[in-house]
N, C-alpha and C. Protein backbone atom coordinates (compact mmCIF):
# COMPACT_ATOMS: atom_id res chain seq x y z
N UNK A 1 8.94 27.66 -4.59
CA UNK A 1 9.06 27.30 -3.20
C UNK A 1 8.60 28.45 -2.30
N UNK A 2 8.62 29.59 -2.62
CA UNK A 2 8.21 30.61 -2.00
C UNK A 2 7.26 30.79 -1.87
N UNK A 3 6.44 31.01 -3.11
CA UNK A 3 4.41 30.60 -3.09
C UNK A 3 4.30 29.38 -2.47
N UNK A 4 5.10 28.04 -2.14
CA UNK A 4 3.98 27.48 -1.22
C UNK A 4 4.86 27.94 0.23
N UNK A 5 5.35 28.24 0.33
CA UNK A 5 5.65 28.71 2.06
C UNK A 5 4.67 29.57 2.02
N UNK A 6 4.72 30.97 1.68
CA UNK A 6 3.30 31.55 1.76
C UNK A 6 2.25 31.09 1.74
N UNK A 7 2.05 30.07 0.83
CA UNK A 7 0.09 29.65 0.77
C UNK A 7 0.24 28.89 2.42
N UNK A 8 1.18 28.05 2.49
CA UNK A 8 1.10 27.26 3.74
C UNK A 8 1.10 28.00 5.06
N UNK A 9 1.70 29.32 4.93
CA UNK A 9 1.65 30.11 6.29
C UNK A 9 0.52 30.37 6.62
N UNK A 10 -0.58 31.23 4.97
CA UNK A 10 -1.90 31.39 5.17
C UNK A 10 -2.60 30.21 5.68
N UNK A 11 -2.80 29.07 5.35
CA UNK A 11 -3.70 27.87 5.35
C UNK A 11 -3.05 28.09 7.25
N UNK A 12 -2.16 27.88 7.47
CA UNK A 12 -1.76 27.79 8.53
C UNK A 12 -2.27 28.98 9.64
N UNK A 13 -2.30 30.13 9.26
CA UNK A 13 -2.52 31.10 10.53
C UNK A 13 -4.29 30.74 9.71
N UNK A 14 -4.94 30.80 8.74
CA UNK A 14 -6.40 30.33 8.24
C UNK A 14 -6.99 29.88 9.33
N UNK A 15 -6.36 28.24 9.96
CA UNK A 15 -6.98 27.03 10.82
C UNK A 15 -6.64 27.41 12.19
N UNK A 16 -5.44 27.95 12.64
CA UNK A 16 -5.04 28.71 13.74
C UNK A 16 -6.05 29.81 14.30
N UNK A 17 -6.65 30.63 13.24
CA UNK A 17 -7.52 31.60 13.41
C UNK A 17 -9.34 30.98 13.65
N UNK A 18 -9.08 30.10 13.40
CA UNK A 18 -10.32 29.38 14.07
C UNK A 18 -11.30 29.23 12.78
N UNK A 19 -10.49 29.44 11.57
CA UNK A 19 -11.32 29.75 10.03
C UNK A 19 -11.73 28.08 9.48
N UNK A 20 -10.83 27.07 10.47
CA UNK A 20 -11.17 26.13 9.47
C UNK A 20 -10.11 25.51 8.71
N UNK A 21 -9.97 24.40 8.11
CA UNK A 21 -9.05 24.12 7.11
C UNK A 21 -9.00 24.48 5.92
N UNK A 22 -7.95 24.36 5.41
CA UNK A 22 -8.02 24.86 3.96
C UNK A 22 -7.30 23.34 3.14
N UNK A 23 -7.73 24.21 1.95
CA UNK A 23 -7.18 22.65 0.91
C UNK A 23 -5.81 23.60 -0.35
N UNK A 24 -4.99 23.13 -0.22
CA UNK A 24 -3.48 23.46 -0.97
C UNK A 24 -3.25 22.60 -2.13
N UNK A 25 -3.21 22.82 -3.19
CA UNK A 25 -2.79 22.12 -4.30
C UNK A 25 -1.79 22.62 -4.95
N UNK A 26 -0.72 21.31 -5.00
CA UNK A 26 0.33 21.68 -5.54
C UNK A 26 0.82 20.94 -6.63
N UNK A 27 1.01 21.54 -7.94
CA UNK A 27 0.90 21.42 -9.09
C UNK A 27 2.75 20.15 -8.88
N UNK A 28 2.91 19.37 -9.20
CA UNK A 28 4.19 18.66 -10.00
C UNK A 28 4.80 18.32 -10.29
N UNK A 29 6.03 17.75 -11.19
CA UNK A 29 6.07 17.22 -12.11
C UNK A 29 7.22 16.29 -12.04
N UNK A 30 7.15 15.03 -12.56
CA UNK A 30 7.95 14.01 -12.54
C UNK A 30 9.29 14.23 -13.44
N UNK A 31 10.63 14.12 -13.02
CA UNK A 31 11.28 14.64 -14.18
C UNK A 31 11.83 13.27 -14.38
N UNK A 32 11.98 12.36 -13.89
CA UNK A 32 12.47 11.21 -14.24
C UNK A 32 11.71 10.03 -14.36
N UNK A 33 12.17 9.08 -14.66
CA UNK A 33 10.93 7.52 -15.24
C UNK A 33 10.57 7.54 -13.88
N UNK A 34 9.02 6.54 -14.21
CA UNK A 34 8.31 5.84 -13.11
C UNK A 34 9.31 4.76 -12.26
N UNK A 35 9.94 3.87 -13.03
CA UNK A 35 11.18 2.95 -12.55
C UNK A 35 12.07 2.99 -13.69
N UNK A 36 13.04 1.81 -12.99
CA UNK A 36 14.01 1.95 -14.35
C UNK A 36 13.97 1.09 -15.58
N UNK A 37 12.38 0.44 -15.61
CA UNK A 37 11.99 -0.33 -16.90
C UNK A 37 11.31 0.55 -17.83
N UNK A 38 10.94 1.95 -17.00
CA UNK A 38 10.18 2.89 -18.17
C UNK A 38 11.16 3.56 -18.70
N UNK A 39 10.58 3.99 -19.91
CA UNK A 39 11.50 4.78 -21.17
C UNK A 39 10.51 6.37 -21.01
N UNK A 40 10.32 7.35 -20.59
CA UNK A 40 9.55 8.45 -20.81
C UNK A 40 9.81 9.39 -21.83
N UNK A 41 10.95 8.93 -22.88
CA UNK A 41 10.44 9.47 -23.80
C UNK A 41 9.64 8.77 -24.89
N UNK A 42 8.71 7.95 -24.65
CA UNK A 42 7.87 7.26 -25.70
C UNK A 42 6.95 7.93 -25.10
N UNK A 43 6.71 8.81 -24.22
CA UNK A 43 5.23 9.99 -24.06
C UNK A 43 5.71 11.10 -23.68
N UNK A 44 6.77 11.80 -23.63
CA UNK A 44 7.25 13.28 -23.51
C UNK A 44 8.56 13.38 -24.52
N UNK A 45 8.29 14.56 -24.97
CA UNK A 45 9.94 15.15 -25.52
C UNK A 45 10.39 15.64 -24.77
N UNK A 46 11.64 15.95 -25.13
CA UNK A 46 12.74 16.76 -24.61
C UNK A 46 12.90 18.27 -24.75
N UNK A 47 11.79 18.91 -25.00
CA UNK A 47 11.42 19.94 -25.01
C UNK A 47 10.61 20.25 -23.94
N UNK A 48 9.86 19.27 -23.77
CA UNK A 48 8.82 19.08 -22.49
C UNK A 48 9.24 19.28 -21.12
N UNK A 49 10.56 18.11 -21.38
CA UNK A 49 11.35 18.52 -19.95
C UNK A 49 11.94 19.66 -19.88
N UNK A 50 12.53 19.97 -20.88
CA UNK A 50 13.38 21.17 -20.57
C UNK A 50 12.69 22.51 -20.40
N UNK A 51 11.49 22.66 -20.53
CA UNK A 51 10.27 23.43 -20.45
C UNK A 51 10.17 23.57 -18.58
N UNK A 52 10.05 21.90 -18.09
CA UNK A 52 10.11 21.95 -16.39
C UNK A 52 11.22 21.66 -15.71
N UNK A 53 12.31 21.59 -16.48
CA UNK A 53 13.88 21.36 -15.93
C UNK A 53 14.04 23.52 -15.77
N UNK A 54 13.19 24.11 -16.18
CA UNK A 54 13.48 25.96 -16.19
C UNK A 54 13.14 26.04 -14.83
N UNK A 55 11.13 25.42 -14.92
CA UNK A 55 10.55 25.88 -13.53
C UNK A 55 11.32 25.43 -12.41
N UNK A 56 12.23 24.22 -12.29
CA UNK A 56 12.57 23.84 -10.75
C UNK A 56 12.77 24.73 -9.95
N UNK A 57 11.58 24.54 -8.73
CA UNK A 57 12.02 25.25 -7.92
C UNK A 57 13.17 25.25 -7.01
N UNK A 58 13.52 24.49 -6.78
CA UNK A 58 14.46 24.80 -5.95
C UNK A 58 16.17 24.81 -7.13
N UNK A 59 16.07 24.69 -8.15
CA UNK A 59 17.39 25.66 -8.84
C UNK A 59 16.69 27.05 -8.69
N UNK A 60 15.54 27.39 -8.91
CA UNK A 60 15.08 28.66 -8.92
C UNK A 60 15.26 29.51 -7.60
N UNK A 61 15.31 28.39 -6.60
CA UNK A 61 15.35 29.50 -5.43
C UNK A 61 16.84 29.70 -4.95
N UNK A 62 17.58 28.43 -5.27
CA UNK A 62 19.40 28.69 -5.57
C UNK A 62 19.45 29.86 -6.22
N UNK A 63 19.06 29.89 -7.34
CA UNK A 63 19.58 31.54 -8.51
C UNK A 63 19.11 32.69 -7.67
N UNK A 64 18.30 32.89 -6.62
CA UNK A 64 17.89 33.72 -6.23
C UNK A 64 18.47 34.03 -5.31
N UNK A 65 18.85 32.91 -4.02
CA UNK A 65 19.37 33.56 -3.08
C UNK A 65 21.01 33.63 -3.47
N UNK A 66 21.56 33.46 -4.66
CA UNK A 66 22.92 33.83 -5.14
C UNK A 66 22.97 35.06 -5.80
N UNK A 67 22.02 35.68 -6.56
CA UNK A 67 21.45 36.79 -6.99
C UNK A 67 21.01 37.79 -5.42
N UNK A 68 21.05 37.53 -4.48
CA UNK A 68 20.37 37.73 -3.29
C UNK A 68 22.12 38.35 -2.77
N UNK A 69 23.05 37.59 -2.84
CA UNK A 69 24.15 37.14 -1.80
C UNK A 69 23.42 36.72 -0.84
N UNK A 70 22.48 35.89 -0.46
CA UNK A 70 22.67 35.08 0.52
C UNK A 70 22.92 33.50 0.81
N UNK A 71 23.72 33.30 -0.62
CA UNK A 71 24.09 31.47 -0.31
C UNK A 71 25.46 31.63 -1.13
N UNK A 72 26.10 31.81 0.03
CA UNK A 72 27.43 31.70 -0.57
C UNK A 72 27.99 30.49 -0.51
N UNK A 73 29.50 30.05 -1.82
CA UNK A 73 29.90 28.80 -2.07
C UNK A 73 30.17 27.83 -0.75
N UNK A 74 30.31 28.78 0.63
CA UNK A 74 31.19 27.87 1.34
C UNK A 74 29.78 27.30 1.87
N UNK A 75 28.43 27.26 2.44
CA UNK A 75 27.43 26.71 2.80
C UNK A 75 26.63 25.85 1.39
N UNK A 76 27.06 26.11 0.58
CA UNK A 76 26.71 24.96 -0.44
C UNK A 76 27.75 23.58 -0.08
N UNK A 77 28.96 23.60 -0.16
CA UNK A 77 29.87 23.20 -0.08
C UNK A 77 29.97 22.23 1.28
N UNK A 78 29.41 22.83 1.96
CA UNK A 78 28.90 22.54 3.81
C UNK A 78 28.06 21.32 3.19
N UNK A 79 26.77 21.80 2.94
CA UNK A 79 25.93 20.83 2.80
C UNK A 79 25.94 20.01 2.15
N UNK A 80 26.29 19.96 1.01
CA UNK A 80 26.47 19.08 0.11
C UNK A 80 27.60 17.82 0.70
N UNK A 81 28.70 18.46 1.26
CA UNK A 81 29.61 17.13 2.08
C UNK A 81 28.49 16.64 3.27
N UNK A 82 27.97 17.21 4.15
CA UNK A 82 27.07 16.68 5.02
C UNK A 82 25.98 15.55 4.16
N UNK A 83 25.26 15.83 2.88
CA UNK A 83 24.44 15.35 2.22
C UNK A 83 25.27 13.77 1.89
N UNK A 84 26.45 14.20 1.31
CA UNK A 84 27.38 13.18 0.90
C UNK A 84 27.71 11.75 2.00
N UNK A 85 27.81 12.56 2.85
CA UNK A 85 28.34 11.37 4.45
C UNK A 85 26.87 10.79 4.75
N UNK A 86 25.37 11.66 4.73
CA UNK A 86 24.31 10.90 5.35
C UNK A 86 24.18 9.80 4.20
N UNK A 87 24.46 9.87 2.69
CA UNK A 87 24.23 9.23 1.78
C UNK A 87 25.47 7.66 1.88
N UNK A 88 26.30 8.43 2.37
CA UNK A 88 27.27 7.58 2.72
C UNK A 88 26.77 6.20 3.84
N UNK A 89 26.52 6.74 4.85
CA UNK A 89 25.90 5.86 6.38
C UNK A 89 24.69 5.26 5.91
N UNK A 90 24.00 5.95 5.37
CA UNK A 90 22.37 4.92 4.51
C UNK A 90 22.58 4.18 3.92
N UNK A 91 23.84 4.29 2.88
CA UNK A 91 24.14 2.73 1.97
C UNK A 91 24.81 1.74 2.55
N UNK A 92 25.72 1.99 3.83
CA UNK A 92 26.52 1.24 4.91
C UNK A 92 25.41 0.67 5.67
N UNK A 93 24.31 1.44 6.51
CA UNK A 93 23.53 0.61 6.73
C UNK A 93 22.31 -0.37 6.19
N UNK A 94 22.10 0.35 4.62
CA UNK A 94 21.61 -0.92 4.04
C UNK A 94 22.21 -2.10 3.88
N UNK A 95 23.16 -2.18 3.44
CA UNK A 95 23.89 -2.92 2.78
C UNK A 95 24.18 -3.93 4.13
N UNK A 96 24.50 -3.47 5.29
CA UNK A 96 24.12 -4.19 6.61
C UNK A 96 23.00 -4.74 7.22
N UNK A 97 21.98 -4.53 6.88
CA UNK A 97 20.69 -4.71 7.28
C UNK A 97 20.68 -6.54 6.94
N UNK A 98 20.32 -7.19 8.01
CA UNK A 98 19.93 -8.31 8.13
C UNK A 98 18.31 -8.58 8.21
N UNK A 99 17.87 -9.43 6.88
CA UNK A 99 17.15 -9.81 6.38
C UNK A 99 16.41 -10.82 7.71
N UNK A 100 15.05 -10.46 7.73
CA UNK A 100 13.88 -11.10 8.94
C UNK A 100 13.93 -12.07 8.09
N UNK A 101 13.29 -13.52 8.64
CA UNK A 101 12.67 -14.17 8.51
C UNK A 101 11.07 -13.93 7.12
N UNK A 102 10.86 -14.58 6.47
CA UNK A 102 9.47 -14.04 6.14
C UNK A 102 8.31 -13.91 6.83
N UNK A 103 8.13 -15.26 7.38
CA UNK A 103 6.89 -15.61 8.57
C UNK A 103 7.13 -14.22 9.47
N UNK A 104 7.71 -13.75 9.78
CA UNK A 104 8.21 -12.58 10.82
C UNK A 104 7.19 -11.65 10.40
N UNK A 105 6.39 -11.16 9.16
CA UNK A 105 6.14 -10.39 9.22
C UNK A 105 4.49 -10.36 10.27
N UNK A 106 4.09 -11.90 10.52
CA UNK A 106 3.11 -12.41 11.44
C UNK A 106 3.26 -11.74 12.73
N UNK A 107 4.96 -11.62 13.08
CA UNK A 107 5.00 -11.31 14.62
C UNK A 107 4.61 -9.83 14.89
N UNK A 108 3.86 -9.71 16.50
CA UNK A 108 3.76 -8.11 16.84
C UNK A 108 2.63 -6.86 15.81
N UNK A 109 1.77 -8.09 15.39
CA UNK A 109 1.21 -7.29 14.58
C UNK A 109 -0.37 -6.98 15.18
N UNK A 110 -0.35 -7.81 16.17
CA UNK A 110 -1.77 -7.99 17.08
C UNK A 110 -1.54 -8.04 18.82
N UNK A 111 -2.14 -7.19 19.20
CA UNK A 111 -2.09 -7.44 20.81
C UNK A 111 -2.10 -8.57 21.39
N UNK A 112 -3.61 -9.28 20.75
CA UNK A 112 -3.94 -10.74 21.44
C UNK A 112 -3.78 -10.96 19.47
N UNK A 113 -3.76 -12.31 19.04
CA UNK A 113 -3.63 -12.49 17.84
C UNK A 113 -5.39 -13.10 17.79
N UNK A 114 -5.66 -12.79 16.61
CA UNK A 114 -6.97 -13.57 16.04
C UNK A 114 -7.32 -14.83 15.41
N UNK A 115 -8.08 -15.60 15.78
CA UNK A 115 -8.62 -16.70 15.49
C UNK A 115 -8.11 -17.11 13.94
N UNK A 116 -8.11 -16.06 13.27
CA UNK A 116 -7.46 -16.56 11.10
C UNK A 116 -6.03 -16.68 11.63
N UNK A 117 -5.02 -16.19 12.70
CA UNK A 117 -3.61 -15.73 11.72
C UNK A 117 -2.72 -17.40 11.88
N UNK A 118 -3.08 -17.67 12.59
CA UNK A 118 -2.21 -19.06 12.70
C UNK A 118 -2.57 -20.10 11.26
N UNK A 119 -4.38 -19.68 10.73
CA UNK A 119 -4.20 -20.09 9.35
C UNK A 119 -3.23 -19.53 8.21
N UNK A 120 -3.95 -17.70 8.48
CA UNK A 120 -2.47 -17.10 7.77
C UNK A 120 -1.34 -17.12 7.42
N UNK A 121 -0.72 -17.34 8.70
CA UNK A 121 0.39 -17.89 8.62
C UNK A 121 1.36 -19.24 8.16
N UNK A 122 0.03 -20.27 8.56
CA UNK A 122 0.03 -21.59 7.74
C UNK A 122 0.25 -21.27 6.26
N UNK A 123 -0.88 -20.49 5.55
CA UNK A 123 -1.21 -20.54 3.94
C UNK A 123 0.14 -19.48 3.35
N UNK A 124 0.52 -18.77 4.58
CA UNK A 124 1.92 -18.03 3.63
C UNK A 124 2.95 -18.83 3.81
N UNK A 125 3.36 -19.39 4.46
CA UNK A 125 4.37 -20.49 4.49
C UNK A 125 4.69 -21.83 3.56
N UNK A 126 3.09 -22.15 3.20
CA UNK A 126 2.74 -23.02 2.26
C UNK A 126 2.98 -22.26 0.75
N UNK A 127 2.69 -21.10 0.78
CA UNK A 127 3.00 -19.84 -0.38
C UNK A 127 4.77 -20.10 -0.87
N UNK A 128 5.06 -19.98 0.49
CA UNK A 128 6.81 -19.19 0.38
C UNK A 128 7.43 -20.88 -0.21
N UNK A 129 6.70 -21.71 0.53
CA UNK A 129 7.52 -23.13 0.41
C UNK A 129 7.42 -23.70 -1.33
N UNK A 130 6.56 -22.78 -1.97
CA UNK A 130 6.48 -23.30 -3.36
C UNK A 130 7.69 -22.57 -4.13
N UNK A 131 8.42 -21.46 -3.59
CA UNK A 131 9.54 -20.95 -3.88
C UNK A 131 11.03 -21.98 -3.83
N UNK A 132 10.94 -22.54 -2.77
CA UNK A 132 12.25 -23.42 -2.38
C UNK A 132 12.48 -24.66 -3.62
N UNK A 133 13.63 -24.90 -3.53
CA UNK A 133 14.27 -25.67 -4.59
C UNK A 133 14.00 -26.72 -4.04
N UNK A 134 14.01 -28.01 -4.91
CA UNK A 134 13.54 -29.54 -4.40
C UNK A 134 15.24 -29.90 -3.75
């Protein structure tokens, strides 16, 4: 995490300085399945991960600024309850979220609407209606 704050400061004062853009590549790595129908260990071991479960950066930059004294228990402790309550209010308001219409997704999508969408809208409706029970 530290090499890219640095590369990004450079790229940053780089384009600032009138140099131009720059291009940043940042290497990685998935530690968990694509969804929860993939299995990833039928193409990685568990050596593999635990090889990039070392690099994480950000446990790496935890060990450091505790090695540092500068992240002491009580601002972990802070955040992590703050983390806890936003995680909290996101599943309260999903779980609240009232479901549009489908056709809805037609509305507000055009200033003046175009000559196709009223077909559009016809042929997705005719779509959705092959869903409904007799």
């Amino acid at each position: 995490m530290v090499a890219c704050l640095a590369a990004m400061r450079w790229a940053l004062d780089h384009a600032r300085s009138g140099k131009g853009p720059a291009y940043l590549e940042a290497v990685t790595y998935r530690m968990g399945p694509h969804t929860t129908a993939d299995d990833p260990k039928r193409y990685r071991d568990d050596a593999e991960l635990e090889q990039w479960r070392r690099r994480d950066p950000i446990t790496r930059l935890e060990a450091h600024l505790r090695a540092a004294g500068e992240l002491p228990q009580e601002h972990l402790d802070a955040v992590q309850a703050q983390a806890d309550e936003m995680a909290r209010q996101m599943r309260a308001t999903c779980l609240g979220m009232k479901t549009r219409p489908a056709l809805a997704v037609f509305d507000g999508v055009y200033a003046e609407p175009h000559s196709g969408l009223e077909r559009e809208r016809d042929e997705y409706a005719a779509y959705l209606a092959t869903f409904e029970e007799a």
